[in-house]
PDB file of N, CA and C in Angstrom:
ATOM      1  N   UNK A   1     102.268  84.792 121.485  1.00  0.00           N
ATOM      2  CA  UNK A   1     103.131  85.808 122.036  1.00  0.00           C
ATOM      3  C   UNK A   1     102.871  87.125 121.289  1.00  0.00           C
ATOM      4  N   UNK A   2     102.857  88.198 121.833  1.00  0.00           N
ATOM      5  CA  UNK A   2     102.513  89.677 121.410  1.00  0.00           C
ATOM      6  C   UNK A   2     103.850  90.188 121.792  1.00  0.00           C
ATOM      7  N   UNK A   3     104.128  91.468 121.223  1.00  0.00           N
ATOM      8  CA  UNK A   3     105.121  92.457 121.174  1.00  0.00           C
ATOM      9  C   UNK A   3     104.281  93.903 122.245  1.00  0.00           C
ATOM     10  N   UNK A   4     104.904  94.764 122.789  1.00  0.00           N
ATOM     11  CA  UNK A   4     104.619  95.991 123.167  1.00  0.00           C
ATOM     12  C   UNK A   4     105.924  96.718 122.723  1.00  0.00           C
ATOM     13  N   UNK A   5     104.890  97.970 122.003  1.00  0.00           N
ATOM     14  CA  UNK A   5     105.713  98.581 121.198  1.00  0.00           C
ATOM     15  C   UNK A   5     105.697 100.269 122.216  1.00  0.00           C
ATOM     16  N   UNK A   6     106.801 100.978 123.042  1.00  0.00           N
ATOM     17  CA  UNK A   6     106.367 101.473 123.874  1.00  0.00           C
ATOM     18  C   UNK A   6     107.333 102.770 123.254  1.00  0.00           C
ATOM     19  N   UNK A   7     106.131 104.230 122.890  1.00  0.00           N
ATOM     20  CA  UNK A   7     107.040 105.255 122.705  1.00  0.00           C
ATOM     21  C   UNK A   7     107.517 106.018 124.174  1.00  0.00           C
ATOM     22  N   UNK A   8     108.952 106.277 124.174  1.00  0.00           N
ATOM     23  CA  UNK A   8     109.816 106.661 125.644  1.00  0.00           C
ATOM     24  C   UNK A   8     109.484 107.927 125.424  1.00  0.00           C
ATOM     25  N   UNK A   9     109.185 109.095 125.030  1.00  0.00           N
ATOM     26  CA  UNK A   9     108.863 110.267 125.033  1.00  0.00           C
ATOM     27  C   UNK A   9     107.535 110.266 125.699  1.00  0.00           C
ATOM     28  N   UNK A  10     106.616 109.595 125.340  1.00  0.00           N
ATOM     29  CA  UNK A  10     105.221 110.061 125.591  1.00  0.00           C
ATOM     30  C   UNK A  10     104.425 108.686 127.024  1.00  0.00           C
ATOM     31  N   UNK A  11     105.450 107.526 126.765  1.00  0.00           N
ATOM     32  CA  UNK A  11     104.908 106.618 127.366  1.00  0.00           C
ATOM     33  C   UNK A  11     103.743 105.649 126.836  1.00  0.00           C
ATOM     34  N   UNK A  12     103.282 106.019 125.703  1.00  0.00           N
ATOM     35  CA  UNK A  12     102.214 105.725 124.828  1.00  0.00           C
ATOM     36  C   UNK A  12     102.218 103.900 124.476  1.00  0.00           C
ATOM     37  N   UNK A  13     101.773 103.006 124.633  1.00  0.00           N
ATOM     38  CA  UNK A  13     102.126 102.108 124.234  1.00  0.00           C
ATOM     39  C   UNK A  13     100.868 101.209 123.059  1.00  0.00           C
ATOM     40  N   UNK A  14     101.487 100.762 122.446  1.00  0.00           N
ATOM     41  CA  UNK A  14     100.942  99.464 121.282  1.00  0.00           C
ATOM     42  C   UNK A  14     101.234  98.539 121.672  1.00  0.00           C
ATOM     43  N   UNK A  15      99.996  97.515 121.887  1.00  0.00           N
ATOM     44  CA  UNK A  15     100.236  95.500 121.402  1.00  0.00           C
ATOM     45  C   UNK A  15     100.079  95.373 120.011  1.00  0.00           C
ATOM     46  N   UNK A  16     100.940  94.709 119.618  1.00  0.00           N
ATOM     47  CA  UNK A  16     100.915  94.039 118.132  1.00  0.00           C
ATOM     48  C   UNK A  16     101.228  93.020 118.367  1.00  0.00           C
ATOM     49  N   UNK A  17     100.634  91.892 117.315  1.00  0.00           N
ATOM     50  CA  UNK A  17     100.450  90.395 117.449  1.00  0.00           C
ATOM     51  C   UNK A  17     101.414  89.540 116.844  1.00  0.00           C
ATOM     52  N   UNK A  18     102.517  90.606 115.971  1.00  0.00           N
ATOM     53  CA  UNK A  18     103.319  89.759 114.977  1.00  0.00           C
ATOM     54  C   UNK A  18     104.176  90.407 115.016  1.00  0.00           C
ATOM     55  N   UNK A  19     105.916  90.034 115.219  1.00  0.00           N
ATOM     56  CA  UNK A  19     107.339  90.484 115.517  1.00  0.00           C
ATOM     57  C   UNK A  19     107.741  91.440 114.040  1.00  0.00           C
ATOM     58  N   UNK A  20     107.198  90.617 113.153  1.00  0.00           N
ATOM     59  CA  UNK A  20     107.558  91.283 112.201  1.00  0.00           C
ATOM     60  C   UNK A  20     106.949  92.891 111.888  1.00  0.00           C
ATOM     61  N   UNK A  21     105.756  92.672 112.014  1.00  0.00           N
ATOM     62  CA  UNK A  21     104.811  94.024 112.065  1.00  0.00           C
ATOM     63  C   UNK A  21     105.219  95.080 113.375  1.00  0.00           C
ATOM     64  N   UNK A  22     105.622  94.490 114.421  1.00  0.00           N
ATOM     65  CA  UNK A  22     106.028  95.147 115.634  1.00  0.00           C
ATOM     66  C   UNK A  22     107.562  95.972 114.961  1.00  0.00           C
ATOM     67  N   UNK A  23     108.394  95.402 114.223  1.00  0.00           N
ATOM     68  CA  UNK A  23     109.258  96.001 113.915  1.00  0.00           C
ATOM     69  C   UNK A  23     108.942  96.983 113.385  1.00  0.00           C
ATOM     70  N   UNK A  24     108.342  96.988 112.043  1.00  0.00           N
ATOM     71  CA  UNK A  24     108.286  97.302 111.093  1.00  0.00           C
ATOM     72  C   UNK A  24     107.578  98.719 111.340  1.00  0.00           C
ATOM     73  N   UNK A  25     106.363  98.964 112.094  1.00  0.00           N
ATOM     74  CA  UNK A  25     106.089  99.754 113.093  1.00  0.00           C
ATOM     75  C   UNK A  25     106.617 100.567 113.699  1.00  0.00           C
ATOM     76  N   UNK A  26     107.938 100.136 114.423  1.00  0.00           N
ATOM     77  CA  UNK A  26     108.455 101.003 114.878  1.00  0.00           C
ATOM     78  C   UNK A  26     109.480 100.356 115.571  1.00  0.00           C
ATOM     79  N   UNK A  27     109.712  99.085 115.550  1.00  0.00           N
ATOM     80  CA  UNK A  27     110.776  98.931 116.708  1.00  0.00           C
ATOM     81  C   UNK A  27     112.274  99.156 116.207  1.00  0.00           C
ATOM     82  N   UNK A  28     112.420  99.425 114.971  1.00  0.00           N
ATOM     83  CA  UNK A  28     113.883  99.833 114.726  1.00  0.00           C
ATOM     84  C   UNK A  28     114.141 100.736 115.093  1.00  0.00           C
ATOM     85  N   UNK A  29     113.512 102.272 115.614  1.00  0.00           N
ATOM     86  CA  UNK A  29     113.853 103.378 115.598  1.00  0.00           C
ATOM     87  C   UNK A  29     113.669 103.408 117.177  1.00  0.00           C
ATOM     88  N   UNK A  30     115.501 102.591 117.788  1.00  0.00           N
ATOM     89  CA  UNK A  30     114.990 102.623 119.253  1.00  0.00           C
ATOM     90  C   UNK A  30     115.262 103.640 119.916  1.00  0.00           C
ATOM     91  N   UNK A  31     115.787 104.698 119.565  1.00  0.00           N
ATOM     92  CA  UNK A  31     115.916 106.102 120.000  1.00  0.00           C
ATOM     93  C   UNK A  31     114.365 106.734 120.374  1.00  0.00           C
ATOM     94  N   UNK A  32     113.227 106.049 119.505  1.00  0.00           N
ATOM     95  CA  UNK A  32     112.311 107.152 119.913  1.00  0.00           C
ATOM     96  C   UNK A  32     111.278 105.464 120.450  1.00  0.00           C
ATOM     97  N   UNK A  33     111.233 104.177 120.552  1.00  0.00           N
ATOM     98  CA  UNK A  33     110.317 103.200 121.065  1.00  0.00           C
ATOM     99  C   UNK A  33     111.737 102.151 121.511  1.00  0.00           C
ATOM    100  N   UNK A  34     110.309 102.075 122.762  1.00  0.00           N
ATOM    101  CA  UNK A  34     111.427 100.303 123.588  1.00  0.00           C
ATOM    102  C   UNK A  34     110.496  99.348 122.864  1.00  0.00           C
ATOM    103  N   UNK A  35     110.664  97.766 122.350  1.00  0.00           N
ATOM    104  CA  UNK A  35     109.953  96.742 122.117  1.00  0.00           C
ATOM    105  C   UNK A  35     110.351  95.834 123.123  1.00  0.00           C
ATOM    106  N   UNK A  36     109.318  95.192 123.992  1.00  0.00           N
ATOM    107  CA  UNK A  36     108.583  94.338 124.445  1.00  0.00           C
ATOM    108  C   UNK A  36     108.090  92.658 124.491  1.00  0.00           C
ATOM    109  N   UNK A  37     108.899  92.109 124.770  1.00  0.00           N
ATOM    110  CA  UNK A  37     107.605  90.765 124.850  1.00  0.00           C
ATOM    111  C   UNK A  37     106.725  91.124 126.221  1.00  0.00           C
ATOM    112  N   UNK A  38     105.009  90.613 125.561  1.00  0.00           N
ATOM    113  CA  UNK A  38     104.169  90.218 126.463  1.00  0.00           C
ATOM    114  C   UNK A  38     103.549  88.912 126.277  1.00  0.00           C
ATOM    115  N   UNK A  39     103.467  88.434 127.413  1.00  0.00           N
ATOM    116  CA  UNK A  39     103.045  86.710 127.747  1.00  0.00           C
ATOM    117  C   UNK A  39     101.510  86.730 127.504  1.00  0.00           C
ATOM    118  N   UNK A  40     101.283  87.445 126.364  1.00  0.00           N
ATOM    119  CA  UNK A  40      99.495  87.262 126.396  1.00  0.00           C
ATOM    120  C   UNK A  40      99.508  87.465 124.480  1.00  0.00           C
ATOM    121  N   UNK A  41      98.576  86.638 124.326  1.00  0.00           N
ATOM    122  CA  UNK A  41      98.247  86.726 122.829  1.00  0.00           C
ATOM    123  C   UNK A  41      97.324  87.652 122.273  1.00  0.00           C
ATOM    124  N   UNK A  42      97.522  88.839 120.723  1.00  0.00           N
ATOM    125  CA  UNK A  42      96.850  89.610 120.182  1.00  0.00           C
ATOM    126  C   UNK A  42      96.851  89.607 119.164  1.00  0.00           C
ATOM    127  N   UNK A  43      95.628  89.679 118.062  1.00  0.00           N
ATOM    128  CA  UNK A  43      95.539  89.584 116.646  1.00  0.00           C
ATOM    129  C   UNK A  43      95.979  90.988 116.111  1.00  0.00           C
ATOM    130  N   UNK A  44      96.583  90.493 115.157  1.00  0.00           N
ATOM    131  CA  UNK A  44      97.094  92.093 114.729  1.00  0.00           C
ATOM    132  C   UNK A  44      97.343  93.766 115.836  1.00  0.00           C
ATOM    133  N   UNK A  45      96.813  94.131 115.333  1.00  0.00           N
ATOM    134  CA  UNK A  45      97.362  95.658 115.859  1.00  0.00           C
ATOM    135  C   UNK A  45      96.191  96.185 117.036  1.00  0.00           C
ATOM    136  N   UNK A  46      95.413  95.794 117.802  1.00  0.00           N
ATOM    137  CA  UNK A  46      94.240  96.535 117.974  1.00  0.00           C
ATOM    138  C   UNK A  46      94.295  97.819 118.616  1.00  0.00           C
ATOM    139  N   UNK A  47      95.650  97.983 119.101  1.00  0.00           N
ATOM    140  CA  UNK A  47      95.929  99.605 119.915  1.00  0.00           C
ATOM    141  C   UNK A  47      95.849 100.584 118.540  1.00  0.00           C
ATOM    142  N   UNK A  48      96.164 100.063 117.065  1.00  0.00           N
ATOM    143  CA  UNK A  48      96.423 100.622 116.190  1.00  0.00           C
ATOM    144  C   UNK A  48      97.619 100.968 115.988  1.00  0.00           C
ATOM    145  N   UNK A  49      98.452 101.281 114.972  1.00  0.00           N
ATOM    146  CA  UNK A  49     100.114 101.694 115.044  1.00  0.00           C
ATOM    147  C   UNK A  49     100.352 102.879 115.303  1.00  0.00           C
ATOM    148  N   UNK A  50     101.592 103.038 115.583  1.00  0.00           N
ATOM    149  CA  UNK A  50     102.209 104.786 115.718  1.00  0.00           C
ATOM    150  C   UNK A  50     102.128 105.749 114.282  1.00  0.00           C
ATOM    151  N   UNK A  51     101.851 106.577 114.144  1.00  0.00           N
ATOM    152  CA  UNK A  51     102.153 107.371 113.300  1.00  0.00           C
ATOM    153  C   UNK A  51     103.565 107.844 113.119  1.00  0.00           C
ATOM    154  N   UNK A  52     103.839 107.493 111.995  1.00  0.00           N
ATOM    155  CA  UNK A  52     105.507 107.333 111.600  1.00  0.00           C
ATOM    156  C   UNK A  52     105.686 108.675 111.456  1.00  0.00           C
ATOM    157  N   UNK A  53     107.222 109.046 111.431  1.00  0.00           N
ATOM    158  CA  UNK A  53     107.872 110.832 111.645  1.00  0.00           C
ATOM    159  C   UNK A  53     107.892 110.900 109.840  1.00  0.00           C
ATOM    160  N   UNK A  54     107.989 111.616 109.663  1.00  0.00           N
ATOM    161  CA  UNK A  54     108.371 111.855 108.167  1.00  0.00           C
ATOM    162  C   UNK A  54     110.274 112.353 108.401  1.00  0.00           C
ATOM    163  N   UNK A  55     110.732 111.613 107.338  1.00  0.00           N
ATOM    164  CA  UNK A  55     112.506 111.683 107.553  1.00  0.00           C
ATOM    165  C   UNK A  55     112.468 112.807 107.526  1.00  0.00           C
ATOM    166  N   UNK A  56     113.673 113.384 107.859  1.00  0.00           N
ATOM    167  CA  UNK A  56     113.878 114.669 108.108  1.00  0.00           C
ATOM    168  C   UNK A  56     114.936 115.175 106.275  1.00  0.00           C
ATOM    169  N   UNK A  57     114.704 116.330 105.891  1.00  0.00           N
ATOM    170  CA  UNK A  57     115.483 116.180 104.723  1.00  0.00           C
ATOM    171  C   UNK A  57     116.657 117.043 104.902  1.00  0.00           C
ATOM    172  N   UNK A  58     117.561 116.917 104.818  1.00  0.00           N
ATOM    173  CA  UNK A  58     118.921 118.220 104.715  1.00  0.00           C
ATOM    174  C   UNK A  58     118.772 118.633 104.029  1.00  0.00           C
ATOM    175  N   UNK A  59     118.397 120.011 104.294  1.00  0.00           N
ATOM    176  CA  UNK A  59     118.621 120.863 102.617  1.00  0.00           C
ATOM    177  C   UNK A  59     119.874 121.572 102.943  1.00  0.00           C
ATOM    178  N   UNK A  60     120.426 122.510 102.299  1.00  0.00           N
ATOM    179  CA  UNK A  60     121.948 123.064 101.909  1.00  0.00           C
ATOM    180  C   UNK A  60     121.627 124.634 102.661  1.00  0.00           C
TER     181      UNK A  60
END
């Protein structure tokens, strides 16, 4: 079983092969990705991952 990791802004999507890595990736931040089951098997990452946002900092 594979994950699709799908950013809703751009439509852009990732297969990743492992739930945990699919999270970790990106599926917590569901404001900016939907996660996915797909009925087809994938080794690791081969779409490659998202490039993560850098947090945003409050300054004063």
């Amino acid at each position: 079983m594979a994950w699709l990791l799908r950013e809703r802004a751009t439509g852009r999507e990732w297969r990743i092969g492992d739930s945990d890595l699919a999270w970790e990736a990106g599926g917590y931040d569901t404001a900016r990705f939907e996660l996915h089951v797909l009925a087809e098997d994938v080794s690791g990452a081969p779409d490659g991952l998202p490039e993560r946002r850098p947090k945003s900092v409050c300054g004063s």
